[in-house]
PDB file of N, CA and C in Angstrom:
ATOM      1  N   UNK A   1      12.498   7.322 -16.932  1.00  0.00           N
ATOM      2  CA  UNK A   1      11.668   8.004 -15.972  1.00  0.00           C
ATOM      3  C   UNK A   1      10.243   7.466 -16.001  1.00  0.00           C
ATOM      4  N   UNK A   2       9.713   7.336 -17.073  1.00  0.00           N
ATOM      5  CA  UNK A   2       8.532   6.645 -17.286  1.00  0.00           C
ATOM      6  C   UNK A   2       8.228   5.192 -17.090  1.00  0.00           C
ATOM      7  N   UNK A   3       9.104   4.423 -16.621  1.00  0.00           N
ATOM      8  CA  UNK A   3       9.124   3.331 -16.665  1.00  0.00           C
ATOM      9  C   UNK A   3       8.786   3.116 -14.620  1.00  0.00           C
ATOM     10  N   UNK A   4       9.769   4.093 -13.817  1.00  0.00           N
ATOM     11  CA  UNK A   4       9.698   4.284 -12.680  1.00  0.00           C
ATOM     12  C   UNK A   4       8.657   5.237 -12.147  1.00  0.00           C
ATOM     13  N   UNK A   5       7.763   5.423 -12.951  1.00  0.00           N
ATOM     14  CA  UNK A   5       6.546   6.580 -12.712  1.00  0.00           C
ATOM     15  C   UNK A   5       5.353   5.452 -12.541  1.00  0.00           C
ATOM     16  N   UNK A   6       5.487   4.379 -13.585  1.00  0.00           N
ATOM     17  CA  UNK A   6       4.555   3.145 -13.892  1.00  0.00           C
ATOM     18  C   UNK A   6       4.208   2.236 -12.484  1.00  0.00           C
ATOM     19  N   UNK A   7       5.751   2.300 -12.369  1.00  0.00           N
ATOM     20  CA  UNK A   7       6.125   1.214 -11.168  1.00  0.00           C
ATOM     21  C   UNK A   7       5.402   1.728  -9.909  1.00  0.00           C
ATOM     22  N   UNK A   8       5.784   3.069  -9.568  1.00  0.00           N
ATOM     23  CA  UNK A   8       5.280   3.457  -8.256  1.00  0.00           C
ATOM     24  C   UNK A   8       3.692   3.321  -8.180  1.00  0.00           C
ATOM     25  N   UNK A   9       2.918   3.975  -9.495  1.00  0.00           N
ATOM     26  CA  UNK A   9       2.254   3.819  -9.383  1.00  0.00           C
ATOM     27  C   UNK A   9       1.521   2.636  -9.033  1.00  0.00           C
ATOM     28  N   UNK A  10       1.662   1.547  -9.096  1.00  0.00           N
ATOM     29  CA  UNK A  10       1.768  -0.334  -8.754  1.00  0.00           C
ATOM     30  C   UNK A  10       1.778  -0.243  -7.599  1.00  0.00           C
ATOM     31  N   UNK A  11       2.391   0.001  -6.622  1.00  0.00           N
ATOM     32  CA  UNK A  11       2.945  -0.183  -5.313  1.00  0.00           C
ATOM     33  C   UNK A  11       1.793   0.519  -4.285  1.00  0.00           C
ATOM     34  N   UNK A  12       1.131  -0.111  -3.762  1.00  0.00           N
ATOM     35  CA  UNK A  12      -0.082   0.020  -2.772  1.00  0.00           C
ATOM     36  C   UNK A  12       0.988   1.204  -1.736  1.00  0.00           C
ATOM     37  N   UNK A  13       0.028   2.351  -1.415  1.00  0.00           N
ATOM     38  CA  UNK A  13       0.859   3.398  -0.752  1.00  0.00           C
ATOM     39  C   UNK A  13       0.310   2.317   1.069  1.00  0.00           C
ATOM     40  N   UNK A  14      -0.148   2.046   1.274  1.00  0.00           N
ATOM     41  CA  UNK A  14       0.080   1.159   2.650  1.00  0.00           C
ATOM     42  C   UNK A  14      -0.201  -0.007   2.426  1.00  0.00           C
ATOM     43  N   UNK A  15       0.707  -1.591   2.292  1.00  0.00           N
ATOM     44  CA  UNK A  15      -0.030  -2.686   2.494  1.00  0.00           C
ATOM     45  C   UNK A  15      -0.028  -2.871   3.924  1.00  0.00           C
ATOM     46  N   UNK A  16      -1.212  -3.830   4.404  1.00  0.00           N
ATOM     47  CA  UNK A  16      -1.947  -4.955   4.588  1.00  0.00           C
ATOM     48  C   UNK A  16      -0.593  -5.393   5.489  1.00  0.00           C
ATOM     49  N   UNK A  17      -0.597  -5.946   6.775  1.00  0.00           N
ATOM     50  CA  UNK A  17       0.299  -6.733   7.743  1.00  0.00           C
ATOM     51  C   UNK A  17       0.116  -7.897   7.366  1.00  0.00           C
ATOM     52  N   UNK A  18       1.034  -8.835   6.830  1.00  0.00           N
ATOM     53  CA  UNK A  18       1.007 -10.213   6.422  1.00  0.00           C
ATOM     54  C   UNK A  18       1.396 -11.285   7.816  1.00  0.00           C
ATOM     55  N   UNK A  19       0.113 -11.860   8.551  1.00  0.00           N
ATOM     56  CA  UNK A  19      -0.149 -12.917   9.230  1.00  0.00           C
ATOM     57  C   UNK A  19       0.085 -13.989   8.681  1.00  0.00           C
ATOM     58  N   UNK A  20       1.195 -14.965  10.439  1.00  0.00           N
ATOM     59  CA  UNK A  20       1.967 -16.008   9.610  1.00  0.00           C
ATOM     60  C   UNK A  20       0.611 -17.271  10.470  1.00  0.00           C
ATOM     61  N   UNK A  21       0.738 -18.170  10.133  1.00  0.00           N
ATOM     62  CA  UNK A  21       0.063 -19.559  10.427  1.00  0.00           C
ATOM     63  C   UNK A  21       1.156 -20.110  11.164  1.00  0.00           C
ATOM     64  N   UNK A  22       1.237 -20.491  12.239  1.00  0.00           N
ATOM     65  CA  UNK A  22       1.629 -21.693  12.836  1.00  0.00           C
ATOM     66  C   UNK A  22       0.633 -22.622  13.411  1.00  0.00           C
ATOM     67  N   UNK A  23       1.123 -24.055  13.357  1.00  0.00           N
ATOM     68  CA  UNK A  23       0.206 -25.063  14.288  1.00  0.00           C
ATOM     69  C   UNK A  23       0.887 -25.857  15.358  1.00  0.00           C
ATOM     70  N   UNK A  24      -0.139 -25.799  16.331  1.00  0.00           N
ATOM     71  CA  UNK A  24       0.262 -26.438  17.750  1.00  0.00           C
ATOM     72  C   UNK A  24       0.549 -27.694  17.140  1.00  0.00           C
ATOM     73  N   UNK A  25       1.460 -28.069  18.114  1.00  0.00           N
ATOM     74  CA  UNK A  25       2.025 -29.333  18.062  1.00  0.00           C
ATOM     75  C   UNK A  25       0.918 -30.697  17.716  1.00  0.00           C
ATOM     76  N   UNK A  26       0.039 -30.478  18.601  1.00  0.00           N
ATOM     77  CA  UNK A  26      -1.380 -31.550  17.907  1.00  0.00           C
ATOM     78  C   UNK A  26      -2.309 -31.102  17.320  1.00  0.00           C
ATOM     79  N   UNK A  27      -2.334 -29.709  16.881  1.00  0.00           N
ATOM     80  CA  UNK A  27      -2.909 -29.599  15.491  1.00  0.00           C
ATOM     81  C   UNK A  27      -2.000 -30.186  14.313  1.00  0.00           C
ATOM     82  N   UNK A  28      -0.819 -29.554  14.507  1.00  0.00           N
ATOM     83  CA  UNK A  28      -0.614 -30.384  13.455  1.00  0.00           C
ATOM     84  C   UNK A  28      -0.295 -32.091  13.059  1.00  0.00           C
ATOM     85  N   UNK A  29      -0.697 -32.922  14.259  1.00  0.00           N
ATOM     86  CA  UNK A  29      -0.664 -34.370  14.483  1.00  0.00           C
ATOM     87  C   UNK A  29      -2.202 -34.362  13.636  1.00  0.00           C
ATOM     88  N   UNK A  30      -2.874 -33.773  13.530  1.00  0.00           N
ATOM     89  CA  UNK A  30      -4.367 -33.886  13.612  1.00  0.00           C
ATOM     90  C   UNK A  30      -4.575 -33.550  11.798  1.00  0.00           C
ATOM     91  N   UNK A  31      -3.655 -32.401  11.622  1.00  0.00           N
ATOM     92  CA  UNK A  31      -3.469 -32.388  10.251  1.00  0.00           C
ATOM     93  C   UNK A  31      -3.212 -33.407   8.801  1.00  0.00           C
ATOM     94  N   UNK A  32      -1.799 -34.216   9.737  1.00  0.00           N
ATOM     95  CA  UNK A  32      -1.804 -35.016   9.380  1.00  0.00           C
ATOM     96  C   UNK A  32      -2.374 -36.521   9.240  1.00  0.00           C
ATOM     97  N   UNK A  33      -3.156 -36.542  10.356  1.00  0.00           N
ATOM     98  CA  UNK A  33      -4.229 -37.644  10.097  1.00  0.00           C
ATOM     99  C   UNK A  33      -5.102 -37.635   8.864  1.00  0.00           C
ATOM    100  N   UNK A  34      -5.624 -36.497   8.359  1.00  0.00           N
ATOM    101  CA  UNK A  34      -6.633 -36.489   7.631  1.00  0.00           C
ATOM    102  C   UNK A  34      -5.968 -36.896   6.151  1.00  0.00           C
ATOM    103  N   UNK A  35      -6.428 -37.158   4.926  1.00  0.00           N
ATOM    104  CA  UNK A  35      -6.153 -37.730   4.082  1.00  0.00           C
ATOM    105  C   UNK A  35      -5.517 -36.569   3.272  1.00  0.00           C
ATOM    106  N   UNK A  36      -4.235 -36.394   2.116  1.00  0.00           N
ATOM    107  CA  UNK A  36      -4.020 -35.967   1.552  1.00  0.00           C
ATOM    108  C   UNK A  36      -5.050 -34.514   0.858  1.00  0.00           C
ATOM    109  N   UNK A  37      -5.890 -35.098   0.237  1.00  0.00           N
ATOM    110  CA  UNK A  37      -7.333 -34.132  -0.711  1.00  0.00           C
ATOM    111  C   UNK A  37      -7.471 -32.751   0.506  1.00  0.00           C
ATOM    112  N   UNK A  38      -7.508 -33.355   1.998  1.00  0.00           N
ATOM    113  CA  UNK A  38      -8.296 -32.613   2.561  1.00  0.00           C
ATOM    114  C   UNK A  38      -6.975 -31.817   3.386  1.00  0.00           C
ATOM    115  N   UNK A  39      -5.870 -32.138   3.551  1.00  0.00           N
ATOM    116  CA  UNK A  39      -4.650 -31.589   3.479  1.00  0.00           C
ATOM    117  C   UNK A  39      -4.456 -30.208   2.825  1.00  0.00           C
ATOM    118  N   UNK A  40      -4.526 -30.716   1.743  1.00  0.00           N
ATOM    119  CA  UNK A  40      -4.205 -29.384   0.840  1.00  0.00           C
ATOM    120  C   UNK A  40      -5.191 -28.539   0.609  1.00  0.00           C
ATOM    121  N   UNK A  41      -6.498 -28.599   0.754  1.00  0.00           N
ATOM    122  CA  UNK A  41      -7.635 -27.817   0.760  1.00  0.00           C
ATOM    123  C   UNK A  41      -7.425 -26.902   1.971  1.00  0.00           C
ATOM    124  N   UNK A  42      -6.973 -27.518   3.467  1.00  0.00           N
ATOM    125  CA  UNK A  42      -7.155 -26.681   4.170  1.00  0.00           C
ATOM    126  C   UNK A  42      -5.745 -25.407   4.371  1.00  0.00           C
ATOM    127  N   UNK A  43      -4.844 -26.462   3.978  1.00  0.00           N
ATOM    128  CA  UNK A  43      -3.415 -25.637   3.310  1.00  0.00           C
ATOM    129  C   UNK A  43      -3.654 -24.665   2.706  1.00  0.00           C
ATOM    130  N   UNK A  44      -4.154 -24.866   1.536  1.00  0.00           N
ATOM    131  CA  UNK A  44      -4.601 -23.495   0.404  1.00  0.00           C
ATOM    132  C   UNK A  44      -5.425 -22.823   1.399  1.00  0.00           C
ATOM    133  N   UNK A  45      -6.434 -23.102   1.983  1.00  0.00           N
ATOM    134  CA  UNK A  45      -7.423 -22.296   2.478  1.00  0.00           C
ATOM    135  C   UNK A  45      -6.285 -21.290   3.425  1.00  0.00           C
ATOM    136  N   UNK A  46      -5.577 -21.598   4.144  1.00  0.00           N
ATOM    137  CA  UNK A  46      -4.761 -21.063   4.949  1.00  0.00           C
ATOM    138  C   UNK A  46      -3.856 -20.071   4.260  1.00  0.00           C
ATOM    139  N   UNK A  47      -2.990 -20.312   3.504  1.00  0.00           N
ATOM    140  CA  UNK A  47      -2.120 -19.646   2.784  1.00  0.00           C
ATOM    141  C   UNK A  47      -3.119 -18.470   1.636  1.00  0.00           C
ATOM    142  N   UNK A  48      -3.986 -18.476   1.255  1.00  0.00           N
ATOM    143  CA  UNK A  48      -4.806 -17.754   0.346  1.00  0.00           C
ATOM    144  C   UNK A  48      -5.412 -16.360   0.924  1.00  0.00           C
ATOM    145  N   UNK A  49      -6.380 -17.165   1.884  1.00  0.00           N
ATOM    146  CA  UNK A  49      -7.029 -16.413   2.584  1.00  0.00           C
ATOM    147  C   UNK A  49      -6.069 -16.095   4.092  1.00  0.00           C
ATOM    148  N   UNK A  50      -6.169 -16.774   4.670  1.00  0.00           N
ATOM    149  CA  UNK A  50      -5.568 -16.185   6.188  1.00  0.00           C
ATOM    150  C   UNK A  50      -4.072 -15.699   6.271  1.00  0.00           C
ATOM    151  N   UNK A  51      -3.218 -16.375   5.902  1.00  0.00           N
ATOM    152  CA  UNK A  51      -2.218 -15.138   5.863  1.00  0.00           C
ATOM    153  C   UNK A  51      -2.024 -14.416   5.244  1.00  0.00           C
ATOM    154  N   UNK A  52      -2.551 -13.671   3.945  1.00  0.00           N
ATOM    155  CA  UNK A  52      -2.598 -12.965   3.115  1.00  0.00           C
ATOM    156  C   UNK A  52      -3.501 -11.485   3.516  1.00  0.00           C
ATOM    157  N   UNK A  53      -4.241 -12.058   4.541  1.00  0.00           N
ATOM    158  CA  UNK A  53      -5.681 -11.026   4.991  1.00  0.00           C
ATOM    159  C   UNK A  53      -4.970  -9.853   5.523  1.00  0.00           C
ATOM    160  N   UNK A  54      -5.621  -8.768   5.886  1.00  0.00           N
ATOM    161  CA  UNK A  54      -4.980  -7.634   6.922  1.00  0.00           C
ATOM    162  C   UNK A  54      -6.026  -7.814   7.881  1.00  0.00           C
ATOM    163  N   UNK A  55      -7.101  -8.289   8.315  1.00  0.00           N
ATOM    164  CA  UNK A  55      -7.374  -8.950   9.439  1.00  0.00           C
ATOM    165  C   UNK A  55      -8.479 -10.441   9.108  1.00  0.00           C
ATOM    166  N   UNK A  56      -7.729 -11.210   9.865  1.00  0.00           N
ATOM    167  CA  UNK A  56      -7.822 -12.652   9.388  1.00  0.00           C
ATOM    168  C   UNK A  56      -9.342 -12.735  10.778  1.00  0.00           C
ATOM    169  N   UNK A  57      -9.689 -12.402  11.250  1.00  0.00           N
ATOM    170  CA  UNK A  57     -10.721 -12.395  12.105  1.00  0.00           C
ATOM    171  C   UNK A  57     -11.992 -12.546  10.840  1.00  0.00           C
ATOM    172  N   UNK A  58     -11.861 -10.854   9.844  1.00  0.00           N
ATOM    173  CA  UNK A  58     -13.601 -11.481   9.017  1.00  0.00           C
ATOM    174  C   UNK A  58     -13.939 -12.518   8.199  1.00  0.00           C
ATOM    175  N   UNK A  59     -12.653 -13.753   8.657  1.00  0.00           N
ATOM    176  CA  UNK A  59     -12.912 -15.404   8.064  1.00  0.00           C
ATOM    177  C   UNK A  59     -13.625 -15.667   8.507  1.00  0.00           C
ATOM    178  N   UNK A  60     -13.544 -15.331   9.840  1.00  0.00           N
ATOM    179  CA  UNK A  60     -13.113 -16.335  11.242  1.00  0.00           C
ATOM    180  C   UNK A  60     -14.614 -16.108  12.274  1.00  0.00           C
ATOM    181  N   UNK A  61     -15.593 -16.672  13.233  1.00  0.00           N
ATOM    182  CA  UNK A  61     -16.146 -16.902  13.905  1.00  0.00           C
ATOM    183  C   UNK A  61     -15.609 -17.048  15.356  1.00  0.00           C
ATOM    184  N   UNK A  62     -16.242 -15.840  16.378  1.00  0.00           N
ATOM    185  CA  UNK A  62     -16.074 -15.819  17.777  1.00  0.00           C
ATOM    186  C   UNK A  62     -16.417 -17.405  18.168  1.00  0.00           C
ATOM    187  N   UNK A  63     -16.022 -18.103  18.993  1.00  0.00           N
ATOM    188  CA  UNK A  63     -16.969 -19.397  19.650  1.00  0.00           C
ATOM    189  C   UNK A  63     -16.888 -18.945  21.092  1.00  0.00           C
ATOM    190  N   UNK A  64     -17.717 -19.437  21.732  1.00  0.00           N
ATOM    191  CA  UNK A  64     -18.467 -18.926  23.156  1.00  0.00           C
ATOM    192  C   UNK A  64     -18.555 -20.424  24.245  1.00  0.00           C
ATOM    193  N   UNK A  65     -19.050 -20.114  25.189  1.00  0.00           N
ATOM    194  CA  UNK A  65     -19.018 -20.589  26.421  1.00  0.00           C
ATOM    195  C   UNK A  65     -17.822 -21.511  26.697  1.00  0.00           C
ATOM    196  N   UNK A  66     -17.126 -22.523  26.614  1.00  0.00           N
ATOM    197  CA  UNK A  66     -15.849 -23.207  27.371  1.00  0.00           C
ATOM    198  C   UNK A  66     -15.037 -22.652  26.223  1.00  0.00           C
ATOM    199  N   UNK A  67     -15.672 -22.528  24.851  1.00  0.00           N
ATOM    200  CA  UNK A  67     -13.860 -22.435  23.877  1.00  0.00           C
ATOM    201  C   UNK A  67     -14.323 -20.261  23.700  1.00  0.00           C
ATOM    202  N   UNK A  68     -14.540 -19.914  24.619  1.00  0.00           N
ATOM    203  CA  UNK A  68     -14.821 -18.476  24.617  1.00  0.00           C
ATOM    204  C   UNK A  68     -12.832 -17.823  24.730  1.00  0.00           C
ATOM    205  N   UNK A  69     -13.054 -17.091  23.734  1.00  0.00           N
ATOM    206  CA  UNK A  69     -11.459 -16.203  23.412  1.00  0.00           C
ATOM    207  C   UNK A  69     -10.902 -17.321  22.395  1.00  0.00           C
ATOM    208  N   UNK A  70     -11.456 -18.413  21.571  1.00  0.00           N
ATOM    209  CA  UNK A  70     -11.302 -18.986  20.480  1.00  0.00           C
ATOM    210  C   UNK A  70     -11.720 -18.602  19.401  1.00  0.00           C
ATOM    211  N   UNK A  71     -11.317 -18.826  18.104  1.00  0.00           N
ATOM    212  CA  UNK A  71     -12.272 -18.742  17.260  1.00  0.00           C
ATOM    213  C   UNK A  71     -12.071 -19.755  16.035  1.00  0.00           C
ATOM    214  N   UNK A  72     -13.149 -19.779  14.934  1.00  0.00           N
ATOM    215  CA  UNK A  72     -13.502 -21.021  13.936  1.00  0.00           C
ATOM    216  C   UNK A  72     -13.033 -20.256  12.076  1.00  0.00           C
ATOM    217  N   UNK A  73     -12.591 -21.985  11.510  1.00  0.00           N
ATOM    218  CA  UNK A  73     -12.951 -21.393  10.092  1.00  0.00           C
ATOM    219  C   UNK A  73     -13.609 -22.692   9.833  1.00  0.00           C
ATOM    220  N   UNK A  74     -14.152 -22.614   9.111  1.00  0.00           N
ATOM    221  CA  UNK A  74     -14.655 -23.681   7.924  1.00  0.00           C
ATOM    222  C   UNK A  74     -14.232 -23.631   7.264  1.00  0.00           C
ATOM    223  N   UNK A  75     -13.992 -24.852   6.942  1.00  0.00           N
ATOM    224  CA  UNK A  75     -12.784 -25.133   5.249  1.00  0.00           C
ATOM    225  C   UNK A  75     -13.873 -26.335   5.071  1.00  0.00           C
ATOM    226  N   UNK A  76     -14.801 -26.150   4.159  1.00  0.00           N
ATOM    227  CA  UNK A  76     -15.249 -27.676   3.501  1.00  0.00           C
ATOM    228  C   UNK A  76     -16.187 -28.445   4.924  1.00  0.00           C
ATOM    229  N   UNK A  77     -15.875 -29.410   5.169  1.00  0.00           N
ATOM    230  CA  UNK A  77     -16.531 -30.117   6.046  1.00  0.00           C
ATOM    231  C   UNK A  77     -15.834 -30.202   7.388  1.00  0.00           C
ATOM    232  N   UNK A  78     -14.466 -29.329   7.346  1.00  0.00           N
ATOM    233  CA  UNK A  78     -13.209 -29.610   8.901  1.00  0.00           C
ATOM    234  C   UNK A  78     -13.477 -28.203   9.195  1.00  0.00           C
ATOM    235  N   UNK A  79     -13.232 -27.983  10.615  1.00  0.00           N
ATOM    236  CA  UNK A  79     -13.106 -26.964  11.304  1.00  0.00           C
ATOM    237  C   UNK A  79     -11.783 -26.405  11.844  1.00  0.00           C
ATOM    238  N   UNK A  80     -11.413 -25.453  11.575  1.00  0.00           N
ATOM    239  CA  UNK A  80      -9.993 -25.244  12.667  1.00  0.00           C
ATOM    240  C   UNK A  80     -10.094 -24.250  13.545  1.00  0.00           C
ATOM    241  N   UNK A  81      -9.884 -24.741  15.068  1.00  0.00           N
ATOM    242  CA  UNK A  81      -9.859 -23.904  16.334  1.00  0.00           C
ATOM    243  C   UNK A  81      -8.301 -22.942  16.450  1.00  0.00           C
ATOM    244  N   UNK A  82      -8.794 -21.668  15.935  1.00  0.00           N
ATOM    245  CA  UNK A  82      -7.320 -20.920  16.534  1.00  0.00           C
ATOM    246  C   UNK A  82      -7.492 -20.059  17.636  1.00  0.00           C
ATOM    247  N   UNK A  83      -6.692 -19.284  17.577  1.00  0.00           N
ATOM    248  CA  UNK A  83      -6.054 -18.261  18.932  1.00  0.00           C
ATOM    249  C   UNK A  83      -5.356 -17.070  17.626  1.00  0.00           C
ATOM    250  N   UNK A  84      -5.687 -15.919  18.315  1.00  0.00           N
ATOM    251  CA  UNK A  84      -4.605 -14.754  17.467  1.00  0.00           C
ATOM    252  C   UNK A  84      -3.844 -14.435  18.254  1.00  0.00           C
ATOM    253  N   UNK A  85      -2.445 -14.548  17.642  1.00  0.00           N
ATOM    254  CA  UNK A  85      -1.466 -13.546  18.499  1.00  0.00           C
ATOM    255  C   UNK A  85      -1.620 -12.383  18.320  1.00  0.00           C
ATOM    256  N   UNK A  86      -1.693 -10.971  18.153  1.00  0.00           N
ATOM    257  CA  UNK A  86      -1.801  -9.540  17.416  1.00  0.00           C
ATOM    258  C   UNK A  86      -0.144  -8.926  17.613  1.00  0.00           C
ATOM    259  N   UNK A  87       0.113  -8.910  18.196  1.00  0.00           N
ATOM    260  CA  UNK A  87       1.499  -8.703  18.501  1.00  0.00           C
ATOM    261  C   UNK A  87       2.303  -9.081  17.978  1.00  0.00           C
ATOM    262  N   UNK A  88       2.200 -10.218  17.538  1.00  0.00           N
ATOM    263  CA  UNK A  88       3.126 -11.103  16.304  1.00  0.00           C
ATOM    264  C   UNK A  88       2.567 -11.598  15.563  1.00  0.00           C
ATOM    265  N   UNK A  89       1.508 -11.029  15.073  1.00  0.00           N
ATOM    266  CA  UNK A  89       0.696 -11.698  13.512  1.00  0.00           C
ATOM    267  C   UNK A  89       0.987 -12.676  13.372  1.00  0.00           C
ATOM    268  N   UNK A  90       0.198 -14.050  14.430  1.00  0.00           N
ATOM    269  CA  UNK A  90       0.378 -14.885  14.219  1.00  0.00           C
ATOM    270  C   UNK A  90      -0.958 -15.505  14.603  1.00  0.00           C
ATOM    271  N   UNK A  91      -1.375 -16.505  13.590  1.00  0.00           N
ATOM    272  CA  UNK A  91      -2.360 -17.575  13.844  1.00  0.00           C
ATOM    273  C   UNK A  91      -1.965 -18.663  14.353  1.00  0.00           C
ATOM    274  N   UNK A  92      -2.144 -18.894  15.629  1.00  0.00           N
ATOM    275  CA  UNK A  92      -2.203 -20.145  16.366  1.00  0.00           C
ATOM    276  C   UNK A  92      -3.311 -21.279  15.893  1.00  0.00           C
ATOM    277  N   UNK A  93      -3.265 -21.714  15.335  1.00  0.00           N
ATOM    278  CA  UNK A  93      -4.030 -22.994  15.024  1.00  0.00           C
ATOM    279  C   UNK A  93      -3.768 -24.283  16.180  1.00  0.00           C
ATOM    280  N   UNK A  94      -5.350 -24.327  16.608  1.00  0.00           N
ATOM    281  CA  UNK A  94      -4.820 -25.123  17.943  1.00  0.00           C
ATOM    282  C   UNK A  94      -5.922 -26.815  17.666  1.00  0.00           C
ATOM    283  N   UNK A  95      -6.650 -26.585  17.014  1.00  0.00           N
ATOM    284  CA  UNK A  95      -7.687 -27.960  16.588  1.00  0.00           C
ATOM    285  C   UNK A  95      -7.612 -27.584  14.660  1.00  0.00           C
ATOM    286  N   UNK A  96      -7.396 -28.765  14.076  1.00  0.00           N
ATOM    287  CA  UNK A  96      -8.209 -29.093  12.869  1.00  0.00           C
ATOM    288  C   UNK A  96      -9.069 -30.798  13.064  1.00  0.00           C
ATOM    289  N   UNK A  97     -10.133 -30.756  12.801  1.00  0.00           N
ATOM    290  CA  UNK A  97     -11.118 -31.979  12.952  1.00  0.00           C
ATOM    291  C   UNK A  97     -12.115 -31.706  12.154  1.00  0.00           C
ATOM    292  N   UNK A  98     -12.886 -32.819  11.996  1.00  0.00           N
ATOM    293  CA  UNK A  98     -14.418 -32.663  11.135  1.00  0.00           C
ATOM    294  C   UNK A  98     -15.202 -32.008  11.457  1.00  0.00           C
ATOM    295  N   UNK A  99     -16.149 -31.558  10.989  1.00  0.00           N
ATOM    296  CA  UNK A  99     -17.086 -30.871  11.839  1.00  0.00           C
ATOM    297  C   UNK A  99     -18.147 -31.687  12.697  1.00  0.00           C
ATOM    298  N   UNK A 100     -17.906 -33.287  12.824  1.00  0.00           N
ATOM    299  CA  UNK A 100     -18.556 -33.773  13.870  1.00  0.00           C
ATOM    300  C   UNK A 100     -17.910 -34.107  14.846  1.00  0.00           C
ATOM    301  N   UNK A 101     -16.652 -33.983  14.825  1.00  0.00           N
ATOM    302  CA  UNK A 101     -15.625 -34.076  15.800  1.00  0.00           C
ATOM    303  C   UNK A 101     -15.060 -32.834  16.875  1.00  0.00           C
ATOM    304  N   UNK A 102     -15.282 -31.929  16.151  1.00  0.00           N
ATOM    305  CA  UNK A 102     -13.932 -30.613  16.577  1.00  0.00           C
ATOM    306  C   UNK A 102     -14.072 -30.461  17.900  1.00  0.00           C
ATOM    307  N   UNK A 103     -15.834 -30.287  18.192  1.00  0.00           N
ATOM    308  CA  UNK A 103     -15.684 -29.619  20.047  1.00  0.00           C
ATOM    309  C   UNK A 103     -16.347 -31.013  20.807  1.00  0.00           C
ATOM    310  N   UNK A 104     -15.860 -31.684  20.705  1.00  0.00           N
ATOM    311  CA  UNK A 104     -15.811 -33.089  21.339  1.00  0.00           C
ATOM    312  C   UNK A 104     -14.624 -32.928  22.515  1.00  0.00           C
TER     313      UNK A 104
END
């Protein structure tokens, strides 16, 4: 009995909606351009923080005038342009680039 008293207590009485990452077809062409190091930085950054969040927005930065209903993360020196689904907890990742590149 004490062992299942422990347990419950453990168990968050509401988690957190777990948001999945997908990438557009040329984000992820774009992903893979970049070199290994910076691969997995933005990987981890993704898997750590953004789908793990219960709202992945207080990463994230509104952007305005042509990419307006977009928004930004910074990972390091690359930027990634997504889209939220809310309906299907899903991150659309639609640009990863440098940050002298992205809104080119």
């Amino acid at each position: 009995m004490r062992a299942s008293s422990t347990a419950a207590a453990r168990e968050p009485l509401l988690s957190a909606p777990r948001w999945r990452v997908e990438f557009d077809r040329d984000a992820a062409k774009e992903l893979r351009k970049h070199g290994e190091p910076a691969r997995r930085i933005i990987l981890r950054y993704l898997r750590e923080h953004i789908a793990t969040a219960g709202d992945p927005r207080r990463f994230s930065k509104p952007l305005a005038a042509e990419f307006s209903g977009l928004w930004r993360y910074r990972v390091g020196d690359y930027r990634l342009v997504v889209t939220f689904e809310d309906d299907r907890l899903i991150v659309l990742v639609l640009r990863v680039a440098h940050r002298r590149e992205v809104y080119d």
